[in-house]
C-alpha atoms as a PDB file:
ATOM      1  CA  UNK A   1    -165.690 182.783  61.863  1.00  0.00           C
ATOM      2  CA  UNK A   2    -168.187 185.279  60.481  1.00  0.00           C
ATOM      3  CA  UNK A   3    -169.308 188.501  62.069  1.00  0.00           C
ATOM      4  CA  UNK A   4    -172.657 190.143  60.061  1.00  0.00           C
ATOM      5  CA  UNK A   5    -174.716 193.313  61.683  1.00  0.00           C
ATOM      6  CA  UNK A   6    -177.215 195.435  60.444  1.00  0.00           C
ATOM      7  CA  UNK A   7    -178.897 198.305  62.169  1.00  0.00           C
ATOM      8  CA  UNK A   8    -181.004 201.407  61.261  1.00  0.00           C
ATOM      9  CA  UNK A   9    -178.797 203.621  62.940  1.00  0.00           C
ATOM     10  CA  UNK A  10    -177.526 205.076  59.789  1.00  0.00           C
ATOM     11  CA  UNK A  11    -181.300 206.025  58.372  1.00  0.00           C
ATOM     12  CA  UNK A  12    -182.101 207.559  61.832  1.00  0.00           C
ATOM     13  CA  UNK A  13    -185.475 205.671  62.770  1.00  0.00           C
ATOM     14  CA  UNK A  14    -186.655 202.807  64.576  1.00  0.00           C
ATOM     15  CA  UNK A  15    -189.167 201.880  62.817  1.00  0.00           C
ATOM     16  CA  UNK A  16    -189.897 198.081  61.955  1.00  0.00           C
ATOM     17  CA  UNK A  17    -186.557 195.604  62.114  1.00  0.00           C
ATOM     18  CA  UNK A  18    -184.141 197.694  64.209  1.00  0.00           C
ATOM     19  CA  UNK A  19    -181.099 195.407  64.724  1.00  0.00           C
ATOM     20  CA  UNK A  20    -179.192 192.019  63.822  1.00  0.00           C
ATOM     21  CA  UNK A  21    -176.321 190.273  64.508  1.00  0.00           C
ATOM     22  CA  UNK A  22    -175.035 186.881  63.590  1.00  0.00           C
ATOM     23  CA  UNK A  23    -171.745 184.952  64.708  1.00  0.00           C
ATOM     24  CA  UNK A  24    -171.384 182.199  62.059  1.00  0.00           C
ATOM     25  CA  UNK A  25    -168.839 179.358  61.978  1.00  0.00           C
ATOM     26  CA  UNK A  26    -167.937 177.128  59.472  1.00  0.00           C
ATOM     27  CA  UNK A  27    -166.170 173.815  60.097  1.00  0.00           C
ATOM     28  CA  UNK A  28    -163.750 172.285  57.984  1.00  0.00           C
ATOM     29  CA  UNK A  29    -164.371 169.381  55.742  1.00  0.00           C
ATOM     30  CA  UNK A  30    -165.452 166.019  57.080  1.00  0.00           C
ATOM     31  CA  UNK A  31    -162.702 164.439  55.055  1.00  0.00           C
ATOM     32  CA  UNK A  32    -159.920 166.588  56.355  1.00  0.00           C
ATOM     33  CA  UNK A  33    -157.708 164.273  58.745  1.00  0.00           C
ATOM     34  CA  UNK A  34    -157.353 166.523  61.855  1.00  0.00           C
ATOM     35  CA  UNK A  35    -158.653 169.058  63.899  1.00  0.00           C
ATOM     36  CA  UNK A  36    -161.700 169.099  66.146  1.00  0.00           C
ATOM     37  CA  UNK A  37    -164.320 170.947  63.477  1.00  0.00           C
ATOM     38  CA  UNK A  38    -163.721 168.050  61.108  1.00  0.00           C
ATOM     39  CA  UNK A  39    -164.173 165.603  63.406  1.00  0.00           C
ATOM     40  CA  UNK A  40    -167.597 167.205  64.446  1.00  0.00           C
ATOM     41  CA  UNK A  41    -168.548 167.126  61.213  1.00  0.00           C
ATOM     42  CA  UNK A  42    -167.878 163.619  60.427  1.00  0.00           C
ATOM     43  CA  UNK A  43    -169.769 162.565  63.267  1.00  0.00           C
ATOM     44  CA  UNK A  44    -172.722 164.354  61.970  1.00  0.00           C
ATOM     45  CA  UNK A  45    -172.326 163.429  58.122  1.00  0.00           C
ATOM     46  CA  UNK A  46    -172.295 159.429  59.335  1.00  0.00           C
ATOM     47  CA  UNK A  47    -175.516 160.109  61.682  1.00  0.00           C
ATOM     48  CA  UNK A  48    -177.107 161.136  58.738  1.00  0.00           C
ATOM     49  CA  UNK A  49    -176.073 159.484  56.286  1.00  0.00           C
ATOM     50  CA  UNK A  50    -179.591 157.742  55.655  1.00  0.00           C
ATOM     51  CA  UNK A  51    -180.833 161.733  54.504  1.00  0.00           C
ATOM     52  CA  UNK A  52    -180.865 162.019  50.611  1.00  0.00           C
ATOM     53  CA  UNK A  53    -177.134 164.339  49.461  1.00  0.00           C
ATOM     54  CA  UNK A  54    -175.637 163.380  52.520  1.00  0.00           C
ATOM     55  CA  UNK A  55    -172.104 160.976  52.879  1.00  0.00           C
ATOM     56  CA  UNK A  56    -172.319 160.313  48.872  1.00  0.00           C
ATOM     57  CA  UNK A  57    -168.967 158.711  47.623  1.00  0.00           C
ATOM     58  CA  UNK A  58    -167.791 162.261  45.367  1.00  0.00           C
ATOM     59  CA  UNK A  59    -169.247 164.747  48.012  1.00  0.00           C
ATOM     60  CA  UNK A  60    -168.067 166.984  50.578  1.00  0.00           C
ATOM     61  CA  UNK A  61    -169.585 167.764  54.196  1.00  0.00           C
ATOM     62  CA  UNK A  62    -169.028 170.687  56.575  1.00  0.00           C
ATOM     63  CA  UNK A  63    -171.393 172.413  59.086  1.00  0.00           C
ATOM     64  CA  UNK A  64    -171.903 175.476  59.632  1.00  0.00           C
ATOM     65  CA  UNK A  65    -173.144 177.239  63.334  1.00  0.00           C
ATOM     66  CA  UNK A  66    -175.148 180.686  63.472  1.00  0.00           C
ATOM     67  CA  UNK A  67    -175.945 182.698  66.978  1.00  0.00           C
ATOM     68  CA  UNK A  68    -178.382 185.321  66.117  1.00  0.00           C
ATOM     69  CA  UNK A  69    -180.335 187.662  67.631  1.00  0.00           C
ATOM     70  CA  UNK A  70    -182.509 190.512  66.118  1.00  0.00           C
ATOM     71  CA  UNK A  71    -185.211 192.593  67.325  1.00  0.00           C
ATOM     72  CA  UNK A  72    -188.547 195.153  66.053  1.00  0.00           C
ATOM     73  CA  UNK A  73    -189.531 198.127  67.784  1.00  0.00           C
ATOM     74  CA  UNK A  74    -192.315 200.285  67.132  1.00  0.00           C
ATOM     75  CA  UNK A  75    -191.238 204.024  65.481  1.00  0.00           C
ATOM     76  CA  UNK A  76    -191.774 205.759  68.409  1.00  0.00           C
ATOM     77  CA  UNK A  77    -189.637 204.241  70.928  1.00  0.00           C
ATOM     78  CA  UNK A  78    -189.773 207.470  73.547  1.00  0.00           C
ATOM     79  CA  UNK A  79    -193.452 206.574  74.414  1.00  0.00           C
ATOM     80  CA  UNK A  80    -193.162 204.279  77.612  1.00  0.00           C
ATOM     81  CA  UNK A  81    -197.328 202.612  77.366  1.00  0.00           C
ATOM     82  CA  UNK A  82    -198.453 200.183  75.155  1.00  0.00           C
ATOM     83  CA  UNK A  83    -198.680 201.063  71.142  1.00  0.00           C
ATOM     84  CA  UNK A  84    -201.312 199.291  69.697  1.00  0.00           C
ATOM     85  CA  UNK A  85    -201.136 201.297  66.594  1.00  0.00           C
ATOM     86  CA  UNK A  86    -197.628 200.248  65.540  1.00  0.00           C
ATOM     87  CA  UNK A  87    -195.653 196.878  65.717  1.00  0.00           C
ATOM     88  CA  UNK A  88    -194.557 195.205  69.547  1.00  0.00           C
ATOM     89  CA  UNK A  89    -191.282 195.655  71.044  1.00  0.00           C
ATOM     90  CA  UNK A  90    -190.003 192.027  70.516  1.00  0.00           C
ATOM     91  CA  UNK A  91    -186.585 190.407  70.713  1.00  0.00           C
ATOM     92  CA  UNK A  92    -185.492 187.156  69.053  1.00  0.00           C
ATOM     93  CA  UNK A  93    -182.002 185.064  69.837  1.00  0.00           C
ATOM     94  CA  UNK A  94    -181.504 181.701  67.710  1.00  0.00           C
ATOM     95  CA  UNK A  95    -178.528 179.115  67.661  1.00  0.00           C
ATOM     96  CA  UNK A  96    -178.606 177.162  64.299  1.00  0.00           C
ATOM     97  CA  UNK A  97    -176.689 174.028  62.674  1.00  0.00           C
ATOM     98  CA  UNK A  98    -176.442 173.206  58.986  1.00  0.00           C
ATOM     99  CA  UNK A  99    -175.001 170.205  57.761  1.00  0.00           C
ATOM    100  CA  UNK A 100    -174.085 170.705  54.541  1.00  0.00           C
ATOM    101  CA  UNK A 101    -173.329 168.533  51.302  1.00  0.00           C
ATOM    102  CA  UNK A 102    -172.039 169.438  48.344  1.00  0.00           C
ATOM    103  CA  UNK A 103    -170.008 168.170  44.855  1.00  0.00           C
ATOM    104  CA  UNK A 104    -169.551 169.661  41.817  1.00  0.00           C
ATOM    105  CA  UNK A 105    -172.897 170.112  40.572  1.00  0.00           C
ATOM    106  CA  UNK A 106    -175.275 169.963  43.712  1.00  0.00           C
ATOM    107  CA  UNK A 107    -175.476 171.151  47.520  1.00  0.00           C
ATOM    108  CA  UNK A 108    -177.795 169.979  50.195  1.00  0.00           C
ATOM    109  CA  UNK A 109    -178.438 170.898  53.834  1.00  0.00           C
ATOM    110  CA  UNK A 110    -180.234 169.912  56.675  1.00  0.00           C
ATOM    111  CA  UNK A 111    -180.515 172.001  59.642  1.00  0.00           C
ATOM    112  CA  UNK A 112    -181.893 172.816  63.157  1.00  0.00           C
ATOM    113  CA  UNK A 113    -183.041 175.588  64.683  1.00  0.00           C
ATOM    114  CA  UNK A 114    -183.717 176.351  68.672  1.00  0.00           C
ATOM    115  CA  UNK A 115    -184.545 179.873  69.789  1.00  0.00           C
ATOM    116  CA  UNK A 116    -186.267 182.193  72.460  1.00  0.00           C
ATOM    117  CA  UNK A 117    -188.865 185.238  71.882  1.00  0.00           C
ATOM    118  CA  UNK A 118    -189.196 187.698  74.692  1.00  0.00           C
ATOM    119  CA  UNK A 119    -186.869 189.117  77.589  1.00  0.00           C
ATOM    120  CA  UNK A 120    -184.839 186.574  77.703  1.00  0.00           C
ATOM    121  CA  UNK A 121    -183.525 187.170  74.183  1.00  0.00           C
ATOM    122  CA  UNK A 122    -181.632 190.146  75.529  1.00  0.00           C
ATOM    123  CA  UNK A 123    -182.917 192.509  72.859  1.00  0.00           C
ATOM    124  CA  UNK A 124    -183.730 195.383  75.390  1.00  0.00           C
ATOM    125  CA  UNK A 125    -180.613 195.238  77.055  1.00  0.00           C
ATOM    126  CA  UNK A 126    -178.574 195.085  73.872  1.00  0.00           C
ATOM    127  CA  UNK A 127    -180.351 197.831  72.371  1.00  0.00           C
ATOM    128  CA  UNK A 128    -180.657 200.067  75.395  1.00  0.00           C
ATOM    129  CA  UNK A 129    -176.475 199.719  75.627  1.00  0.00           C
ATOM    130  CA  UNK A 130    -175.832 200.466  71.859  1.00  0.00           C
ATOM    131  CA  UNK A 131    -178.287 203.810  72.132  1.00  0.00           C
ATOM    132  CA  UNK A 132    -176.697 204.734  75.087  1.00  0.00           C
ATOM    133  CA  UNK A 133    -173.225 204.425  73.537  1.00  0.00           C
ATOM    134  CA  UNK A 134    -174.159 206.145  70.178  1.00  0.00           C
ATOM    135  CA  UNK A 135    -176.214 208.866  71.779  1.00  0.00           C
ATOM    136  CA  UNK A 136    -179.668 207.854  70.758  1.00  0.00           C
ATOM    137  CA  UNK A 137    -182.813 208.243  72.478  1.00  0.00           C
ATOM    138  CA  UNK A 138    -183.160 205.413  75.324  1.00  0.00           C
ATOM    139  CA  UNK A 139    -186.420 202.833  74.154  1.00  0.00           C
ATOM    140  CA  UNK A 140    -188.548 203.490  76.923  1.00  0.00           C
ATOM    141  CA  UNK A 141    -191.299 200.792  75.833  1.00  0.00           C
ATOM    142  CA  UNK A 142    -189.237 197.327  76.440  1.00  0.00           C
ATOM    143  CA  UNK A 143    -191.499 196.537  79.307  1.00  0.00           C
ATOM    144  CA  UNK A 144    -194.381 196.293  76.774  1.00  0.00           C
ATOM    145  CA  UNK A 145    -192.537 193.897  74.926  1.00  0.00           C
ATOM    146  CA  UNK A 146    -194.163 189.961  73.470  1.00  0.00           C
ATOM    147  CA  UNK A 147    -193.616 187.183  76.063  1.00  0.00           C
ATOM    148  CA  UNK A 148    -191.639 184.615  76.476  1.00  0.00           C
ATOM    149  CA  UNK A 149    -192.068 181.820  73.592  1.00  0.00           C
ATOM    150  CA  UNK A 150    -189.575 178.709  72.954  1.00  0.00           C
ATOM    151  CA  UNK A 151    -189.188 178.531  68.973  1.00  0.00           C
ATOM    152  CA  UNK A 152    -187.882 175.663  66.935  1.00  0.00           C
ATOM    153  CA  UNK A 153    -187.323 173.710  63.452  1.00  0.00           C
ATOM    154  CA  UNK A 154    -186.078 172.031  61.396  1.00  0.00           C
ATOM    155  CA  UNK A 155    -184.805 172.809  57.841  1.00  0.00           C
ATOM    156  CA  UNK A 156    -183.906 171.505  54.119  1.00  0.00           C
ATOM    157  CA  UNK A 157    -182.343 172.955  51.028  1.00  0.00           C
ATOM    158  CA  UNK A 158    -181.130 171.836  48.006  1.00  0.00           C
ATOM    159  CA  UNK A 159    -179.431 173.374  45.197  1.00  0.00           C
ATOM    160  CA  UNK A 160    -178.435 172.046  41.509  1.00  0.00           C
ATOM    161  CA  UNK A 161    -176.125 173.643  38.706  1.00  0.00           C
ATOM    162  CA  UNK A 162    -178.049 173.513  35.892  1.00  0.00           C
ATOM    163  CA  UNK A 163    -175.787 175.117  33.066  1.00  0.00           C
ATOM    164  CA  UNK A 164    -172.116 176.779  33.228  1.00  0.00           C
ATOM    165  CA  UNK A 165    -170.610 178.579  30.368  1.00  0.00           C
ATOM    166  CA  UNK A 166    -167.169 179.498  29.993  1.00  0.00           C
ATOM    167  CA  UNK A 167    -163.713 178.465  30.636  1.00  0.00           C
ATOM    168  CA  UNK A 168    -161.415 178.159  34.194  1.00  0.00           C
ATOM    169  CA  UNK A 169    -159.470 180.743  35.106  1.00  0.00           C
ATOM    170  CA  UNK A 170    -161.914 183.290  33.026  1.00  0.00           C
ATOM    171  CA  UNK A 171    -165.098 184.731  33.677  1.00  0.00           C
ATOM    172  CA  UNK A 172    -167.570 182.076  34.073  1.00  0.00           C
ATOM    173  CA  UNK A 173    -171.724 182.156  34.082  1.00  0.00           C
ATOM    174  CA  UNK A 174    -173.896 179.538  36.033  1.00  0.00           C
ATOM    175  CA  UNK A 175    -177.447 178.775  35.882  1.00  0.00           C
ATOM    176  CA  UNK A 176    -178.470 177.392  39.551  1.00  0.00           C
ATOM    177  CA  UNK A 177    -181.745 176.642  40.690  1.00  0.00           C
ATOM    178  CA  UNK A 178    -182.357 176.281  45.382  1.00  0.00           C
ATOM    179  CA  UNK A 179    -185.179 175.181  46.900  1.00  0.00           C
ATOM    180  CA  UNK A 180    -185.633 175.243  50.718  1.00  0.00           C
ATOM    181  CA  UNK A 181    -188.477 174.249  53.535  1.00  0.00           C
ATOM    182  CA  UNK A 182    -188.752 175.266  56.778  1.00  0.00           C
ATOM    183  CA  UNK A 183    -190.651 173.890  59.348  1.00  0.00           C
ATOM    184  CA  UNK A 184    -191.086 175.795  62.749  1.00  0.00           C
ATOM    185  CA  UNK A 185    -192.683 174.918  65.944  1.00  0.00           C
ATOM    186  CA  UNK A 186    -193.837 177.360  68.575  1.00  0.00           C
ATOM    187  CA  UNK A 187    -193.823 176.159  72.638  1.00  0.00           C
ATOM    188  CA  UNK A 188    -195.655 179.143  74.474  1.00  0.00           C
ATOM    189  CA  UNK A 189    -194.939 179.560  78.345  1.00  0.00           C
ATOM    190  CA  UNK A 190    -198.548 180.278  78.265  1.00  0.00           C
ATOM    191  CA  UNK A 191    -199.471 176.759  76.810  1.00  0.00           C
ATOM    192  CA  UNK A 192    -196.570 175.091  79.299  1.00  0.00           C
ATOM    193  CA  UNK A 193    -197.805 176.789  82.519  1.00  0.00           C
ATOM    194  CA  UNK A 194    -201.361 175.182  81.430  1.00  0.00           C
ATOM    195  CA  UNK A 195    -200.034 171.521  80.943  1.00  0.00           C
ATOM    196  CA  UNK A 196    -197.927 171.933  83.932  1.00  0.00           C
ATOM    197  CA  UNK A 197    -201.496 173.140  85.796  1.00  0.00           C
ATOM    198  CA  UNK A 198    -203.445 169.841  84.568  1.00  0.00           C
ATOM    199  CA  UNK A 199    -200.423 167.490  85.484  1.00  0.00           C
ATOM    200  CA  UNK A 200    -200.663 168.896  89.071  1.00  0.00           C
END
């Protein structure tokens, strides 16, 4: 279990990317012989084994799980109306699953990502708590904030070792080179509301 945060609490503005936090989990190794995360990972790894790095006879396979949520604020956050010369109040919270692949000289993933943009992200509740603990000013401007949009995607990465120098045991130098694509897709409550309006 992983626990990462960031905030701009310590340079005293709120200007631009305000806040993250991630909760990240790691399973262990398809191949180990018990335990529930290895299980869930060999599950996954023989689903896919028809995806390029995955299942191969000298790799490895583990997945890893991310909860996220992060949120932007204009620099002003006392003013209660609308902003239109800064950045939106917006909110983001994303659950994410890698399966990973890896040996000795290579590592691929393939991932999926589901997510919500708006209130129901929690943003301005999280934020209104954590300035109210640390006596900062209250945001005032969350009811300004973007609507409600579904995100999604999908993802792949792959990494290869191209040269290492040095011995075990000693300092050693590698020479890696990681590519990655992302694909998103965007499912407005807008758009819904309208298809749900024709089906009628």
């Amino acid at each position: 279990m992983n626990l990462s945060w960031d905030n701009d609490l310590l340079t005293g503005t709120d200007r631009g990317y305000t806040n993250g936090v991630r909760f990240s989990y790691l399973t262990d190794t398809a191949d180990e012989n018990d335990g529930k995360s290895a299980r869930f990972a060999r599950i996954l790894r023989d689903e896919l084994r028809f995806l390029p790095g995955i299942g191969t006879a000298d790799s490895k396979q583990a997945v890893s799980l991310s909860l996220r949520q992060f949120m932007v604020t204009p620099e002003d956050i006392t003013v209660e109306g609308p902003q239109f010369d800064d950045i939106p109040y917006a909110g983001h919270l994303s659950l994410s699953g890698t399966l990973w692949s890896w040996n000795a000289d290579t590592i691929t993933g393939f991932g999926a990502h589901i997510g919500v943009i708006g209130p129901e992200s929690g943003a301005e509740s999280v934020q209104k708590w954590v300035h109210k603990a640390t006596g900062s000013d209250k945001p005032q401007g969350w009811g300004n904030q973007l609507g409600t949009d579904v995100v999604g995607g999908i993802q792949a990465a792959h990494g290869r070792k191209l040269l290492q120098a040095g011995q075990g045991g000693n300092i050693e130098q590698r020479l890696s080179v990681i590519g990655s694509g992302l694909r998103w897709y965007l499912l407005s409550h807008r758009f819904a509301g309208l298809v749900q309006g024709f089906r009628q």
